[in-house]
N, C-alpha and C. Protein backbone atom coordinates (compact mmCIF):
# COMPACT_ATOMS: atom_id res chain seq x y z
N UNK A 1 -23.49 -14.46 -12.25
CA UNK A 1 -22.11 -14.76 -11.86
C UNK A 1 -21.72 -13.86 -10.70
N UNK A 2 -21.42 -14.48 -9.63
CA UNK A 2 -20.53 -13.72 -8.40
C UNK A 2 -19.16 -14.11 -8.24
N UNK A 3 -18.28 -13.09 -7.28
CA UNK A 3 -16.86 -13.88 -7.23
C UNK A 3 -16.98 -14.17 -6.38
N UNK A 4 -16.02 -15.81 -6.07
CA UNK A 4 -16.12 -16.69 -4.51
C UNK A 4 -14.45 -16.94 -4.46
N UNK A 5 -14.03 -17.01 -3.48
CA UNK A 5 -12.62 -17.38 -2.87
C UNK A 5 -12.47 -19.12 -2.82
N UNK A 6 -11.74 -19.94 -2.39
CA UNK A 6 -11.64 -21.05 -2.06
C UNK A 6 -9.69 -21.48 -1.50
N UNK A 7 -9.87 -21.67 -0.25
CA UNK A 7 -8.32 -21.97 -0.12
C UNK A 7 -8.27 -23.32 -1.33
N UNK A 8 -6.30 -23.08 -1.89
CA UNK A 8 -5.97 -23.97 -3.22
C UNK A 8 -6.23 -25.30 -2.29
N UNK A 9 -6.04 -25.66 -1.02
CA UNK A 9 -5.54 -26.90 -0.49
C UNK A 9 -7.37 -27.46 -0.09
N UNK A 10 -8.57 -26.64 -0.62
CA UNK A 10 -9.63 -27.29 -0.22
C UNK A 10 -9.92 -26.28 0.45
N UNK A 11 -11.24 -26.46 0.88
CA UNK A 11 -12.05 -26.09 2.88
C UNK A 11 -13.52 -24.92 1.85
N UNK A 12 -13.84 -24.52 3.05
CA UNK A 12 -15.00 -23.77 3.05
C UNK A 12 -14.78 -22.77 1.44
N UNK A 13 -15.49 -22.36 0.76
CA UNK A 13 -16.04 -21.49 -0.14
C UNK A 13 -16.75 -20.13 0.34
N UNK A 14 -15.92 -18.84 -0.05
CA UNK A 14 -16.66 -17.77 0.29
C UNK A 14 -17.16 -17.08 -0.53
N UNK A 15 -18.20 -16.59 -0.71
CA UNK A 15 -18.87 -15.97 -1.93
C UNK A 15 -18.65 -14.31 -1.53
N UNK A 16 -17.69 -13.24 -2.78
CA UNK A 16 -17.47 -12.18 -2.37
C UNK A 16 -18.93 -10.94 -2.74
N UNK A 17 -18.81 -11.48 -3.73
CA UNK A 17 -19.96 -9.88 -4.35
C UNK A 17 -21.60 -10.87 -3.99
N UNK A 18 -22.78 -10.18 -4.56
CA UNK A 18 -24.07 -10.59 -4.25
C UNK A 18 -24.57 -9.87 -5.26
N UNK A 19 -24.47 -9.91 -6.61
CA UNK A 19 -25.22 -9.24 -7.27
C UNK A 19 -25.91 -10.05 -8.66
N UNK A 20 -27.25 -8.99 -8.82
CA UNK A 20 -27.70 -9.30 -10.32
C UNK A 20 -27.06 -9.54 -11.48
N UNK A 21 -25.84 -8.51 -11.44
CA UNK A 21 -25.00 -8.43 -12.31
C UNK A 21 -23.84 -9.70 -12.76
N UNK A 22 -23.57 -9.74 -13.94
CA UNK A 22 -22.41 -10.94 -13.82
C UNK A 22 -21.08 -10.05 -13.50
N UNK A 23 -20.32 -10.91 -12.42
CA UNK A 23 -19.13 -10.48 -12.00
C UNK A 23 -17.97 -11.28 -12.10
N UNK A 24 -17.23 -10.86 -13.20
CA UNK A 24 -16.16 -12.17 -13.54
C UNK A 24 -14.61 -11.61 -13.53
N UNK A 25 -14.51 -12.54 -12.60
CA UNK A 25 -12.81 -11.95 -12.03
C UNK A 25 -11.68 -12.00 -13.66
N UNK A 26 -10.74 -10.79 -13.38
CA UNK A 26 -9.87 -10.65 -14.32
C UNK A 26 -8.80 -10.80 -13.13
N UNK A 27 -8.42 -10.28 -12.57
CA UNK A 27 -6.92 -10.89 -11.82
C UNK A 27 -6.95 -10.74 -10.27
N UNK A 28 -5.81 -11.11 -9.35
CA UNK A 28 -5.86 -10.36 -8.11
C UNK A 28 -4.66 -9.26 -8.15
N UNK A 29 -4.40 -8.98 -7.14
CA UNK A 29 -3.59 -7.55 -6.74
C UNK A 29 -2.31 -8.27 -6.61
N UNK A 30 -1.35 -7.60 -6.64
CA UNK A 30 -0.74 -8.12 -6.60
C UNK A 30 -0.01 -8.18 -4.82
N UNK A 31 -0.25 -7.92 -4.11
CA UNK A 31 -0.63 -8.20 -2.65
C UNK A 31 -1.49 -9.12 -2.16
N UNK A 32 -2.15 -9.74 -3.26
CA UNK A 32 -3.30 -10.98 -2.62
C UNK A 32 -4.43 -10.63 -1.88
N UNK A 33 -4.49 -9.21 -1.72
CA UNK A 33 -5.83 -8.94 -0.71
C UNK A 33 -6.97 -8.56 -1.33
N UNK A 34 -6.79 -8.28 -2.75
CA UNK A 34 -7.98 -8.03 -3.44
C UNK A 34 -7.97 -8.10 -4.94
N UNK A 35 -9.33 -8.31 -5.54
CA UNK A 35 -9.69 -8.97 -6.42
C UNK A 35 -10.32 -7.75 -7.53
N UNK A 36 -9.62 -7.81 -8.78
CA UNK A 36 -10.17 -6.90 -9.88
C UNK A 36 -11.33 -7.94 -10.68
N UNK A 37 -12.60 -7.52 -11.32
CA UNK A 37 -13.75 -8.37 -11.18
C UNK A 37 -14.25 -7.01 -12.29
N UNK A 38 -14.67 -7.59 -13.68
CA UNK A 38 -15.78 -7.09 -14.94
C UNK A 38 -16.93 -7.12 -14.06
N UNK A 39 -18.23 -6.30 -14.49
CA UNK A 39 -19.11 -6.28 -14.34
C UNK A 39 -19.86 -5.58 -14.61
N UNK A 40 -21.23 -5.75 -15.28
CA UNK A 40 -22.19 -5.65 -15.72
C UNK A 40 -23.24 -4.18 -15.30
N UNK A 41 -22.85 -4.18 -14.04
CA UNK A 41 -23.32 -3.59 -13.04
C UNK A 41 -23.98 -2.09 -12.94
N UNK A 42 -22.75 -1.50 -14.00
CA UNK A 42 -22.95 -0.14 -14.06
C UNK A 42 -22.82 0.56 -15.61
N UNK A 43 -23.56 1.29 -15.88
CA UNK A 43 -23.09 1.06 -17.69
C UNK A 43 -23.15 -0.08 -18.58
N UNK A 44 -22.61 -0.51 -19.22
CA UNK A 44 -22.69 -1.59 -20.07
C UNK A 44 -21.58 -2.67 -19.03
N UNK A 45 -20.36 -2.31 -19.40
CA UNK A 45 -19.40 -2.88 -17.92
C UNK A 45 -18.38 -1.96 -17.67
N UNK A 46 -18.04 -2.77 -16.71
CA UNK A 46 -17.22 -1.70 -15.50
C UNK A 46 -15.97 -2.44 -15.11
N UNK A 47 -15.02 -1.93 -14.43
CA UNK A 47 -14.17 -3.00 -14.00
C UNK A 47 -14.54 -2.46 -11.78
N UNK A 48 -14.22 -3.26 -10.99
CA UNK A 48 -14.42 -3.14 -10.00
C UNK A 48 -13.05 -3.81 -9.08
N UNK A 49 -12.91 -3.58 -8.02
CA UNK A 49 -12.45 -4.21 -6.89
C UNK A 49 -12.62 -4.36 -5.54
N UNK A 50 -12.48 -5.71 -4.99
CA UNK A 50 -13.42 -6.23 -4.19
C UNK A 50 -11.99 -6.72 -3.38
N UNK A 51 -11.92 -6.31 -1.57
CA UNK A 51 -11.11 -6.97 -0.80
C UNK A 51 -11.43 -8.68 -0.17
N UNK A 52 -10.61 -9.12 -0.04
CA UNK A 52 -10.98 -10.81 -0.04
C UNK A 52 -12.09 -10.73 1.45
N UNK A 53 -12.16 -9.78 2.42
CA UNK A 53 -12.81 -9.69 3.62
C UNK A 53 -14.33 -9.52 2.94
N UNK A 54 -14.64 -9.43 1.87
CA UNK A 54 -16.00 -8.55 0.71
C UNK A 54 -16.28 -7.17 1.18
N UNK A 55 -17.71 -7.10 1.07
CA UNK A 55 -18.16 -5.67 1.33
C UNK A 55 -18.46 -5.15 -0.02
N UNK A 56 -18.69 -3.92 -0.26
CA UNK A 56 -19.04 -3.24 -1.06
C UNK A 56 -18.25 -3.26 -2.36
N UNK A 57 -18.03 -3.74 -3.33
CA UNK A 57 -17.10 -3.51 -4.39
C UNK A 57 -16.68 -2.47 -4.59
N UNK A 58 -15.51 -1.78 -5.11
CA UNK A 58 -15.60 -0.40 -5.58
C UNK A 58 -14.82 -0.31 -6.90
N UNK A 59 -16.17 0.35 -7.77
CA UNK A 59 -15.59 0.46 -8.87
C UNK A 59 -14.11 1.49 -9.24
N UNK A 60 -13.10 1.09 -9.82
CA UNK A 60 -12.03 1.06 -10.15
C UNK A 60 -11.59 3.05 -10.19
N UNK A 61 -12.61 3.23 -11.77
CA UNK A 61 -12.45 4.46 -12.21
C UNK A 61 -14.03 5.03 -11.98
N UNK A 62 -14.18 6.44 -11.41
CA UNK A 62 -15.81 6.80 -11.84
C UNK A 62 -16.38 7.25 -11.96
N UNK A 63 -15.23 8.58 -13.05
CA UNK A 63 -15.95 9.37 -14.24
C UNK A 63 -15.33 9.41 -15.53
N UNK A 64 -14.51 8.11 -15.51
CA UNK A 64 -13.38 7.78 -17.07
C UNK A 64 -13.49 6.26 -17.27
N UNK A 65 -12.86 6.10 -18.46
CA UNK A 65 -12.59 4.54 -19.13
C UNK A 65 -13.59 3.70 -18.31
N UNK A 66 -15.01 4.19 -19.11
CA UNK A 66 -16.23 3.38 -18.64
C UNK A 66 -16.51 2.34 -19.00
N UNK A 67 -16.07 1.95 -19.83
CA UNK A 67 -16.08 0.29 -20.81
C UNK A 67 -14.58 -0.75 -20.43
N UNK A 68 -14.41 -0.68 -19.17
CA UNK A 68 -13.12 -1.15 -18.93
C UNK A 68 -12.97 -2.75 -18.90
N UNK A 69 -12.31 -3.80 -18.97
CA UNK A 69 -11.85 -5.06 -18.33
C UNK A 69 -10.62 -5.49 -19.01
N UNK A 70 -10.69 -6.94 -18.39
CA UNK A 70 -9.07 -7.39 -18.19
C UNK A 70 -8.01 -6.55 -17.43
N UNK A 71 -8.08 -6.33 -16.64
CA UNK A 71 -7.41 -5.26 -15.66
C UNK A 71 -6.59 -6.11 -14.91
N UNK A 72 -5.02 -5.89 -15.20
CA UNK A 72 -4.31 -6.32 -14.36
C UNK A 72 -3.24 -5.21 -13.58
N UNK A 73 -2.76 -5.23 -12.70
CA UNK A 73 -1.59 -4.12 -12.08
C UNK A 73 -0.05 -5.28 -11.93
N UNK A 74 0.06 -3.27 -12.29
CA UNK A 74 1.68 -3.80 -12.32
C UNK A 74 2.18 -3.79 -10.90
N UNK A 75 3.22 -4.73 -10.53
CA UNK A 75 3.53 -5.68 -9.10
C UNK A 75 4.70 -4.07 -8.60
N UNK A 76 4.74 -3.33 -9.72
CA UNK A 76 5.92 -2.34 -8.71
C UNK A 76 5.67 -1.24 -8.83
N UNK A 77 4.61 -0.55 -9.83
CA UNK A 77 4.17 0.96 -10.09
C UNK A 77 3.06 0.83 -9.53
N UNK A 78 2.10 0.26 -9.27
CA UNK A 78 0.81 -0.07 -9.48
C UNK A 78 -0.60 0.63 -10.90
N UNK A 79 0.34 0.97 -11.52
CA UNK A 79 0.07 1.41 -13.11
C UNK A 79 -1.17 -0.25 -13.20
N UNK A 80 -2.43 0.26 -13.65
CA UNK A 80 -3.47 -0.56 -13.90
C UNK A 80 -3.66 -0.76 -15.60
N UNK A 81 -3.30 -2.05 -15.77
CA UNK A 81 -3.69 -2.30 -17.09
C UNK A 81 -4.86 -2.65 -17.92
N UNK A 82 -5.35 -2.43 -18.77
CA UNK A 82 -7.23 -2.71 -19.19
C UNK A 82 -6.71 -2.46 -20.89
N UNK A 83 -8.21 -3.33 -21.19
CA UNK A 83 -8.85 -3.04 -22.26
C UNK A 83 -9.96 -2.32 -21.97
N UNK A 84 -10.27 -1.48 -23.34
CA UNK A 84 -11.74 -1.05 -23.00
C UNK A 84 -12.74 -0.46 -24.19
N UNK A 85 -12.87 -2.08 -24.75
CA UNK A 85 -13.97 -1.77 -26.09
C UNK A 85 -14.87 -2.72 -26.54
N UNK A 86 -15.95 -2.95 -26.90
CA UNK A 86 -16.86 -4.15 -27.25
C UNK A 86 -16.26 -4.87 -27.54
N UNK A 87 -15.07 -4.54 -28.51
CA UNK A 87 -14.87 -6.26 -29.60
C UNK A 87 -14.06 -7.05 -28.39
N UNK A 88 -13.07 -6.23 -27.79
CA UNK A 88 -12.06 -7.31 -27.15
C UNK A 88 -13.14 -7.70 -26.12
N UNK A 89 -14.20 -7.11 -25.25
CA UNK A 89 -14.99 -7.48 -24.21
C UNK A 89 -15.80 -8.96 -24.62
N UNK A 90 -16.52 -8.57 -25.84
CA UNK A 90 -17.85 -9.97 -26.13
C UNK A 90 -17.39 -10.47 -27.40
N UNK A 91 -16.14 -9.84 -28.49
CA UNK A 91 -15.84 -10.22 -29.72
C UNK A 91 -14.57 -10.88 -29.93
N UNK A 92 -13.85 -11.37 -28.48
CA UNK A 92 -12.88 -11.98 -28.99
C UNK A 92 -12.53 -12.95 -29.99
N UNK A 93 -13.64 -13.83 -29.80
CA UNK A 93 -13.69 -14.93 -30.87
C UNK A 93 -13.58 -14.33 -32.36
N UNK A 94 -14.17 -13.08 -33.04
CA UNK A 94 -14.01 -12.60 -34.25
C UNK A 94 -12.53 -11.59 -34.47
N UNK A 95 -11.64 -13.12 -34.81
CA UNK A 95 -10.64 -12.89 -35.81
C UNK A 95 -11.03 -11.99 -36.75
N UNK A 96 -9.54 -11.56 -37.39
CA UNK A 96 -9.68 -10.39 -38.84
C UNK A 96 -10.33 -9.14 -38.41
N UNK A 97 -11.27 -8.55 -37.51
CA UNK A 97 -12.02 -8.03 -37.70
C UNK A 97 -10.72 -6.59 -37.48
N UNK A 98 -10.69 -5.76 -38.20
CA UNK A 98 -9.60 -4.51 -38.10
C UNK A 98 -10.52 -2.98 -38.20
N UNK A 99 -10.53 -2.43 -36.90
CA UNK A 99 -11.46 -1.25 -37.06
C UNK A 99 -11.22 -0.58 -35.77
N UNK A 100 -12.17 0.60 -35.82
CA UNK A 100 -11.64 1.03 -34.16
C UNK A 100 -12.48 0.89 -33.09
N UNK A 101 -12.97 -0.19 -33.16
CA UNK A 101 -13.22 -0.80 -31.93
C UNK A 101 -12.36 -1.88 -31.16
N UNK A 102 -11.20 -2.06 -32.21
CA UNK A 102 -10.42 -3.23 -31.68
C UNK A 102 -9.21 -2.22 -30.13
N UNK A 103 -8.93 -3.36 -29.18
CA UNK A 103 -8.10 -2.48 -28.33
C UNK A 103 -6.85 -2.59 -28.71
N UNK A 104 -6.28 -1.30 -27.63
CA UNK A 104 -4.93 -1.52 -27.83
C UNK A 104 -4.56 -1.40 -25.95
N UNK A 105 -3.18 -1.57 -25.96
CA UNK A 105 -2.79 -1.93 -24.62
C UNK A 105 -2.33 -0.69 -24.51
N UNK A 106 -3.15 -0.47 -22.59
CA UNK A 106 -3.48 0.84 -22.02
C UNK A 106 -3.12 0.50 -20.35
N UNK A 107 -2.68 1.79 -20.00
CA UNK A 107 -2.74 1.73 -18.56
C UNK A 107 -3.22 3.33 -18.05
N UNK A 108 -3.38 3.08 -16.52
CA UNK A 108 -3.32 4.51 -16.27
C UNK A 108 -2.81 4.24 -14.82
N UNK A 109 -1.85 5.24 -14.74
CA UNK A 109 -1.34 4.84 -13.00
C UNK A 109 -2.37 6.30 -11.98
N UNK A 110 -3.14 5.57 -10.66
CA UNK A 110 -3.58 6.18 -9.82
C UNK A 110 -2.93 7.17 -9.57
N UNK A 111 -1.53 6.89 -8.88
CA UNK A 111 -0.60 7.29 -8.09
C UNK A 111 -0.14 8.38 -8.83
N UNK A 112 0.15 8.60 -10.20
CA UNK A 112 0.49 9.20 -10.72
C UNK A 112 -0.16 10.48 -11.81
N UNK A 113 -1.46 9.82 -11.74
CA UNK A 113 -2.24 10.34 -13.08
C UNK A 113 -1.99 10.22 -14.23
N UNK A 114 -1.05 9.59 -14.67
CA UNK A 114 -0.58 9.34 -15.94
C UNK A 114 -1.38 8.33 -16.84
N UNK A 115 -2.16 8.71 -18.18
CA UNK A 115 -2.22 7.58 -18.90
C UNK A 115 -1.42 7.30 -19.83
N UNK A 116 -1.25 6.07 -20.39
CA UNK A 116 -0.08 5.29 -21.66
C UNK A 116 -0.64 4.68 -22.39
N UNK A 117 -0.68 5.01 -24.00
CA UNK A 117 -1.13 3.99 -24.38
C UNK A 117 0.37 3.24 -25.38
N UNK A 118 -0.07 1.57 -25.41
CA UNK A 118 1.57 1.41 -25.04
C UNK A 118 1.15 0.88 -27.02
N UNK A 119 0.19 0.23 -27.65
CA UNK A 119 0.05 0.02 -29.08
C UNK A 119 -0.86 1.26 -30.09
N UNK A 120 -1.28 0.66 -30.91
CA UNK A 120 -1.97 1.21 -31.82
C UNK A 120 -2.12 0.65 -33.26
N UNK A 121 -1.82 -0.64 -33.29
CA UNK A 121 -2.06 -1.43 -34.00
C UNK A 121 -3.98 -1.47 -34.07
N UNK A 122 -4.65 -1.58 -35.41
CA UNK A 122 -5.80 -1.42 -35.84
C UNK A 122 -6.64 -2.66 -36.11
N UNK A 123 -6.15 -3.97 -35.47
CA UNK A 123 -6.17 -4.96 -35.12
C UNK A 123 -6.40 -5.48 -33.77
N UNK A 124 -6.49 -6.57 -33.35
CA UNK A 124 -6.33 -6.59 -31.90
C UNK A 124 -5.25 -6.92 -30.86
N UNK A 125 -4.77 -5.87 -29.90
CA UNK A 125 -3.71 -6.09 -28.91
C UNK A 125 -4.61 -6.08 -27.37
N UNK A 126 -4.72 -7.04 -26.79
CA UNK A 126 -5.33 -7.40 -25.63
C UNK A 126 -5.32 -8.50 -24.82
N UNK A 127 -5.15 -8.69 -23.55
CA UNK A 127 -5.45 -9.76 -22.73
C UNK A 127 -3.85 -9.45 -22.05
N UNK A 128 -3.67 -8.29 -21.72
CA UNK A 128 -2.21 -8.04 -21.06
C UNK A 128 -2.48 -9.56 -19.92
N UNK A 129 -1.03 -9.89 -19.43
CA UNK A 129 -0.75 -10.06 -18.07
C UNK A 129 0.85 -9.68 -17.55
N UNK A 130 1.54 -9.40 -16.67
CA UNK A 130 2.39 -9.03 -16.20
C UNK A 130 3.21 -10.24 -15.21
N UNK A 131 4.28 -9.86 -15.39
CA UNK A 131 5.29 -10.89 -14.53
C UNK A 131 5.85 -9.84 -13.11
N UNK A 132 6.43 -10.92 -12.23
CA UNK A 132 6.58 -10.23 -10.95
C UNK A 132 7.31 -8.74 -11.20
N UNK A 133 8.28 -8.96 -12.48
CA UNK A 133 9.29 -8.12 -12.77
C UNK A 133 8.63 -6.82 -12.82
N UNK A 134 7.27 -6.85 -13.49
CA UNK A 134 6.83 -5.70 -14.41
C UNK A 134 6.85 -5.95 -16.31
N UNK A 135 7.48 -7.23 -16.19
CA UNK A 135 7.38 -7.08 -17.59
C UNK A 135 6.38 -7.92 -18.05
N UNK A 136 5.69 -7.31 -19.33
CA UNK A 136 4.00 -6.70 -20.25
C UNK A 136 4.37 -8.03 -21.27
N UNK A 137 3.39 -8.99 -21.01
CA UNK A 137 3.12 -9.66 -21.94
C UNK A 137 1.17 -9.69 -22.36
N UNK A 138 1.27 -10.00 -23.73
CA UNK A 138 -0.03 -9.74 -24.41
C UNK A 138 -0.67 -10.78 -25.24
N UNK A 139 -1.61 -10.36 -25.96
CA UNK A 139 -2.32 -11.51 -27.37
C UNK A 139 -2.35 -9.78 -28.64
N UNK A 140 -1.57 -10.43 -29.64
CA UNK A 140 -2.19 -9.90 -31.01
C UNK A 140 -2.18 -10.26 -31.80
N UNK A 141 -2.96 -9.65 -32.67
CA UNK A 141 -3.03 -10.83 -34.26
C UNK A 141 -2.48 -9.99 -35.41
N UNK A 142 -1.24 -8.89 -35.13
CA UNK A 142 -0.88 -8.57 -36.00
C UNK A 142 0.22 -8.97 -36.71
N UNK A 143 0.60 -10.18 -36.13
CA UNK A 143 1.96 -10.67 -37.02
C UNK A 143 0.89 -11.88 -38.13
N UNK A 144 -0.11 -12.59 -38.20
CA UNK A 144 -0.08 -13.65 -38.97
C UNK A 144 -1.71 -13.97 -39.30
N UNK A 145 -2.32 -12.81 -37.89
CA UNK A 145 -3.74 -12.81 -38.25
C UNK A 145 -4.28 -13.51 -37.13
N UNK A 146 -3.38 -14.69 -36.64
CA UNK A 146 -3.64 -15.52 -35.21
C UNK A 146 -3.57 -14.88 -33.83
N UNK A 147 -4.19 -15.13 -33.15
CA UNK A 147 -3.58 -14.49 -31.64
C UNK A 147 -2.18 -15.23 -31.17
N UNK A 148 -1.40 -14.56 -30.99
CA UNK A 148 -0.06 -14.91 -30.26
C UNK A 148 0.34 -14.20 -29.35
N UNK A 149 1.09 -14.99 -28.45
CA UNK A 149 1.55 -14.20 -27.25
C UNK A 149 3.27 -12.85 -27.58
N UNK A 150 2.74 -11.76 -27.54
CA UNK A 150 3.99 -10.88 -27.65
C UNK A 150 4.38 -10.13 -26.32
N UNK A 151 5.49 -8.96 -26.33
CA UNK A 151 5.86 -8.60 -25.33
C UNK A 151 6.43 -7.23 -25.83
N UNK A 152 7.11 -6.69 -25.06
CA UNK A 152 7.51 -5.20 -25.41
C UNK A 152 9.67 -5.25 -25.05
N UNK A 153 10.71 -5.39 -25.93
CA UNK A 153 11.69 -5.67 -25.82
C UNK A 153 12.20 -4.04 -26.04
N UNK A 154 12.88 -3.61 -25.13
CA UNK A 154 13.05 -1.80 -25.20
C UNK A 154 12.14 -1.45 -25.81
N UNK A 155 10.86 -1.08 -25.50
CA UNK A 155 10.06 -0.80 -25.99
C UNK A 155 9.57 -0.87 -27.27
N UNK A 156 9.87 -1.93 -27.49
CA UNK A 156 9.04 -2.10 -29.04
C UNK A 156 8.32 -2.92 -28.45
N UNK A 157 7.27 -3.49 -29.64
CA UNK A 157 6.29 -4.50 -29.75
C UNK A 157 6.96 -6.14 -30.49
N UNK A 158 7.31 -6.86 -29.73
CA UNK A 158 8.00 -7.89 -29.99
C UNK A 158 6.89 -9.00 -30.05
N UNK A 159 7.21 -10.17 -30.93
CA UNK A 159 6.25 -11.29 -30.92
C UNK A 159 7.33 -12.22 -30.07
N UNK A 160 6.51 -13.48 -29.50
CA UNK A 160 7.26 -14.49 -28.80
C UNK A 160 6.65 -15.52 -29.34
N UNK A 161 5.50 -15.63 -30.03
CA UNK A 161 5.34 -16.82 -30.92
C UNK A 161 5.04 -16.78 -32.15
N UNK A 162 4.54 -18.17 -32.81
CA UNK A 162 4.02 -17.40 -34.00
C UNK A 162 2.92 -18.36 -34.42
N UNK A 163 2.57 -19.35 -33.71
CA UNK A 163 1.36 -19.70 -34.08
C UNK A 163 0.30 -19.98 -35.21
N UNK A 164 0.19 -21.03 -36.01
CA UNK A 164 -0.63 -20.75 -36.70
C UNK A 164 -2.37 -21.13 -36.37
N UNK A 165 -2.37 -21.01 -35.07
CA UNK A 165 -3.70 -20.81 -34.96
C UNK A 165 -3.54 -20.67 -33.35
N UNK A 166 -4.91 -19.21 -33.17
CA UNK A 166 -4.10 -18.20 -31.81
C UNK A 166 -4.91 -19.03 -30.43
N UNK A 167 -3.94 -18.61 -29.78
CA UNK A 167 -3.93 -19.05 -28.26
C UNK A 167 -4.64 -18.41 -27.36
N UNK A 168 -5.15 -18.72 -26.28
CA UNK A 168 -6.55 -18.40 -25.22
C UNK A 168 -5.49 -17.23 -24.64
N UNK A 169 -6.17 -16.66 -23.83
CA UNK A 169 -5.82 -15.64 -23.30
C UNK A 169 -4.70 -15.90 -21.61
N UNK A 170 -3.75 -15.59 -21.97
CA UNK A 170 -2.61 -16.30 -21.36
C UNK A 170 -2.71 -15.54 -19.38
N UNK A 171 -1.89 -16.19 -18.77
CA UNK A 171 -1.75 -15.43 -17.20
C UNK A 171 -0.28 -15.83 -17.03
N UNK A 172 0.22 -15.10 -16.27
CA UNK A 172 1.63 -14.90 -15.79
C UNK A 172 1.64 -15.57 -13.96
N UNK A 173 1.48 -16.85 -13.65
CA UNK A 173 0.98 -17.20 -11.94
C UNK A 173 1.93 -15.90 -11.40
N UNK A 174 1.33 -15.54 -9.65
CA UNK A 174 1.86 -15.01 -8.93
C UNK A 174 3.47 -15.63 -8.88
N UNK A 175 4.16 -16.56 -8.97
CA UNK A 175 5.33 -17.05 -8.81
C UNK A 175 5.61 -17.06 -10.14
N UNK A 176 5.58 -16.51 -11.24
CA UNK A 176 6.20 -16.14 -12.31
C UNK A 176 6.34 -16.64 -13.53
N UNK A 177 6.02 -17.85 -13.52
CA UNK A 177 5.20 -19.16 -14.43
C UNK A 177 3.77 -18.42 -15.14
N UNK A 178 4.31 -18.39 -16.58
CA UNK A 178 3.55 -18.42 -17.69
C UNK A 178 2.55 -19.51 -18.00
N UNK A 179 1.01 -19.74 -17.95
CA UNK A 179 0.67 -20.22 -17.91
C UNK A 179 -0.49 -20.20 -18.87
């Protein structure tokens, strides 16, 4: 797996990375110029970013949170959001499973040095995406056992659905549409 570009309206296909490794995009920037991308590459996986011009990828973090993906940034801190543990990486599909390998929702801002961890539920909280605003929507299965989409209302951990049987891993489009 490599990452490739494609204008939405059609035309030419550009292929960004060139590697052995599988490289599977988790979001873009929120500037549009570059691409956060899992991969295989280094360690078990890595998270990376790649400018739409290509070139060299560069991995994210690279002497911390070595098991990273799903990495999205926030549109006004640039605070980087991830998971970073086997089950949410290759075990999503295994419901119930409650232990500490499951994630919880994490950031760490560059700019700042700051890390957050924003759950701690012993279950699974993962697959952040973010709205233009900044505001943190997620998947957990601690209200019913299902994955549902929740959010953080003054900082709590709020559910927004309730599902009885859980939902794929959601995106917030650049124009603000939940999708």
């Amino acid at each position: 797996n490599d990452v490739f570009i494609m204008p939405m309206a059609g035309g030419e296909v550009k292929q960004l990375t060139f590697s052995d490794a599988n490289d599977e995009v988790d979001s873009w920037s929120w500037n549009s110029k570059s691409i956060y991308f899992n991969s295989n590459r280094y360690n078990a996986f890595s998270e990376y970013k790649i400018g739409l011009e290509g070139g060299t990828p560069k991995r994210v973090f690279n002497n911390y949170f070595n098991t990273i993906h799903g990495m999205v940034e926030h549109p006004l801190t640039g605070e980087l959001f991830f998971s970073d543990t086997w089950e949410s990486n290759f075990f999503s599909n295994r419901k119930h499973y409650k232990g500490a390998y499951n994630p919880d929702i994490q950031s760490y801002n560059p700019k700042t040095k700051a890390y957050k961890q924003y759950t701690d539920w012993i279950g699974k909280d993962f697959w952040t995406t973010l709205d233009q605003k900044g505001n943190i929507y997620f998947v957990s299965d601690e209200g019913n056992g299902e994955y549902n989409l929740y959010t953080f209302v003054d900082g709590k951990k709020t559910s927004l659905t309730q599902f009885t049987t859980s939902i794929k891993r959601p995106f917030v489009s650049a124009g603000g549409e939940k999708v």
